[in-house]
C-alpha atoms as a PDB file:
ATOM      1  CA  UNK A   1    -111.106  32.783  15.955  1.00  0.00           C
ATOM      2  CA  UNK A   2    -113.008  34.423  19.022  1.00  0.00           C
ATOM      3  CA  UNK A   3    -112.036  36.583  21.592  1.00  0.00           C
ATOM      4  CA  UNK A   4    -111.550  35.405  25.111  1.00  0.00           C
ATOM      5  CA  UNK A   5    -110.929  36.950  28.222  1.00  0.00           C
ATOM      6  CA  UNK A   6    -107.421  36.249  30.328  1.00  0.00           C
ATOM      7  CA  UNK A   7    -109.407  35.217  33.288  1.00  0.00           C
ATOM      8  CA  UNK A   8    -111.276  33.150  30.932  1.00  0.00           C
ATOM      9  CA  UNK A   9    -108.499  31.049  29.564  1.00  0.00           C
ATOM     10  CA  UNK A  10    -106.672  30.624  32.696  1.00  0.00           C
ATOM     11  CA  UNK A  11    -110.396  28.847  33.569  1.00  0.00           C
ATOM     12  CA  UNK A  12    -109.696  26.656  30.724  1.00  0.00           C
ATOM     13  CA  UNK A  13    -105.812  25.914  31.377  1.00  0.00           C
ATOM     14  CA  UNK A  14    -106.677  25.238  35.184  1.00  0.00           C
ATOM     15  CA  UNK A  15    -109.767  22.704  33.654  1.00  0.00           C
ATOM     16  CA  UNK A  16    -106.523  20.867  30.980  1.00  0.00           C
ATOM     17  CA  UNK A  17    -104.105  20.514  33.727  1.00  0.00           C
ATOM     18  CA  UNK A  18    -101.820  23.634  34.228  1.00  0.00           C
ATOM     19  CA  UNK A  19    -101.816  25.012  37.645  1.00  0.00           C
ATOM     20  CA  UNK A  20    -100.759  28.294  38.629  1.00  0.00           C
ATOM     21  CA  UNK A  21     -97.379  28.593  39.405  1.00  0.00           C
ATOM     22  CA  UNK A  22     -96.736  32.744  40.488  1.00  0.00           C
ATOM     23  CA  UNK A  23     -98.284  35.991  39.657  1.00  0.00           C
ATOM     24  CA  UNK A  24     -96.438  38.571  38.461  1.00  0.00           C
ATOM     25  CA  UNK A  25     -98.228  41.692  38.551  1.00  0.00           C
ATOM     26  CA  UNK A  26    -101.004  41.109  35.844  1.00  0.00           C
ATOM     27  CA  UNK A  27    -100.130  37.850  34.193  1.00  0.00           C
ATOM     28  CA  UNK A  28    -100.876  34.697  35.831  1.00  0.00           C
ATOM     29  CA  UNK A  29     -97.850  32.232  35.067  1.00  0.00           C
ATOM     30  CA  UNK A  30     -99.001  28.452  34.483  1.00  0.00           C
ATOM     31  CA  UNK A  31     -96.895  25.720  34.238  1.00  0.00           C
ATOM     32  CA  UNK A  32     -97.394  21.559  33.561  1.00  0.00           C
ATOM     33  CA  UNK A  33     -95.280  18.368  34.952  1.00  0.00           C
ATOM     34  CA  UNK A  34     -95.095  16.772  31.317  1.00  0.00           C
ATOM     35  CA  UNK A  35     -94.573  19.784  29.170  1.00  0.00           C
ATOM     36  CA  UNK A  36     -91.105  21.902  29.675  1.00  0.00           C
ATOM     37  CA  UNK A  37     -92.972  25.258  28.178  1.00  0.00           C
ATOM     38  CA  UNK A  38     -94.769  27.686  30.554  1.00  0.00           C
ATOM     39  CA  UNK A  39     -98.071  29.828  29.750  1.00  0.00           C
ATOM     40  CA  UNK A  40     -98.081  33.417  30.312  1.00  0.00           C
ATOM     41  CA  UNK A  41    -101.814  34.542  30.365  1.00  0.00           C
ATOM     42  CA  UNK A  42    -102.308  38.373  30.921  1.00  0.00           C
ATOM     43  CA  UNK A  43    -105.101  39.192  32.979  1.00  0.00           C
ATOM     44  CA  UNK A  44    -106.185  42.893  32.865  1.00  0.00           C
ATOM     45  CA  UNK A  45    -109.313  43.421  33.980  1.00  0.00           C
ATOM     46  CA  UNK A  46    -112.541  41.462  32.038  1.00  0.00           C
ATOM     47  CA  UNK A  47    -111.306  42.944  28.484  1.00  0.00           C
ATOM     48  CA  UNK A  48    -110.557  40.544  25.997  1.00  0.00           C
ATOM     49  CA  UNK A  49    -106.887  39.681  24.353  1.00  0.00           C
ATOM     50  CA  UNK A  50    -105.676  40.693  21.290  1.00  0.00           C
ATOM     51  CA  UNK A  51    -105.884  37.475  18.395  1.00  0.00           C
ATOM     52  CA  UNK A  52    -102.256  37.114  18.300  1.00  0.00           C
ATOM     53  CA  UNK A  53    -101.531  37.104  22.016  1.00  0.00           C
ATOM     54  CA  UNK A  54    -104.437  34.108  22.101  1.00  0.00           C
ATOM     55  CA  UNK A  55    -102.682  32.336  19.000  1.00  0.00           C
ATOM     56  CA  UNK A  56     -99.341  32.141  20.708  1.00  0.00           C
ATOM     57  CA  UNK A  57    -100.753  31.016  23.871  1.00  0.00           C
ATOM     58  CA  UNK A  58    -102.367  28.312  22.463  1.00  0.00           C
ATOM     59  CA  UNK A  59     -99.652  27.096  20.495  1.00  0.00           C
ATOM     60  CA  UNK A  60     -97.233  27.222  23.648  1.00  0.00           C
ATOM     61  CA  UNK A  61     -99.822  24.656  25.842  1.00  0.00           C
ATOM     62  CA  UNK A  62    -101.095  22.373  22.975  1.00  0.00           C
ATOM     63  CA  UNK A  63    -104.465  22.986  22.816  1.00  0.00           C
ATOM     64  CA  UNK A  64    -106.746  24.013  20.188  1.00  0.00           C
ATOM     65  CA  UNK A  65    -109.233  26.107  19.078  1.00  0.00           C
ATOM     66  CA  UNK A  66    -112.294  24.198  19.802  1.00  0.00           C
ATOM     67  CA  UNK A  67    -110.805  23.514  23.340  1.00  0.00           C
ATOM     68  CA  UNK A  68    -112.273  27.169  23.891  1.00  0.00           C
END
């Protein structure tokens, strides 16, 4: 699995339908209408997040790999 920037995948969140809901210092909190979970994305500078961070993530919003 590759690497991705937090600014990055909130690009690709805002691009399936999650919109920004509040900021709280450096994660960006998304939210949907048809799904109950919410998406915590930390954004800290252009460095990239850690596999496992990415993994759970992606599991919370549905999407999949290749949507990156």
């Amino acid at each position: 699995m590759k690497s991705v920037s937090g600014k990055y995948l909130c690009k690709i969140l805002e691009q399936h339908g999650w919109r920004l809901q509040r900021i709280s210092g450096s994660h960006y909190i998304y939210e949907k209408d048809d799904i109950e979970a919410i998406a915590v994305v930390p954004v800290h500078a252009n460095r990239d997040m850690r596999i496992g961070t990415l993994k759970t993530i992606l599991r919370a919003t549905g999407l999949t790999e290749q949507d990156l």
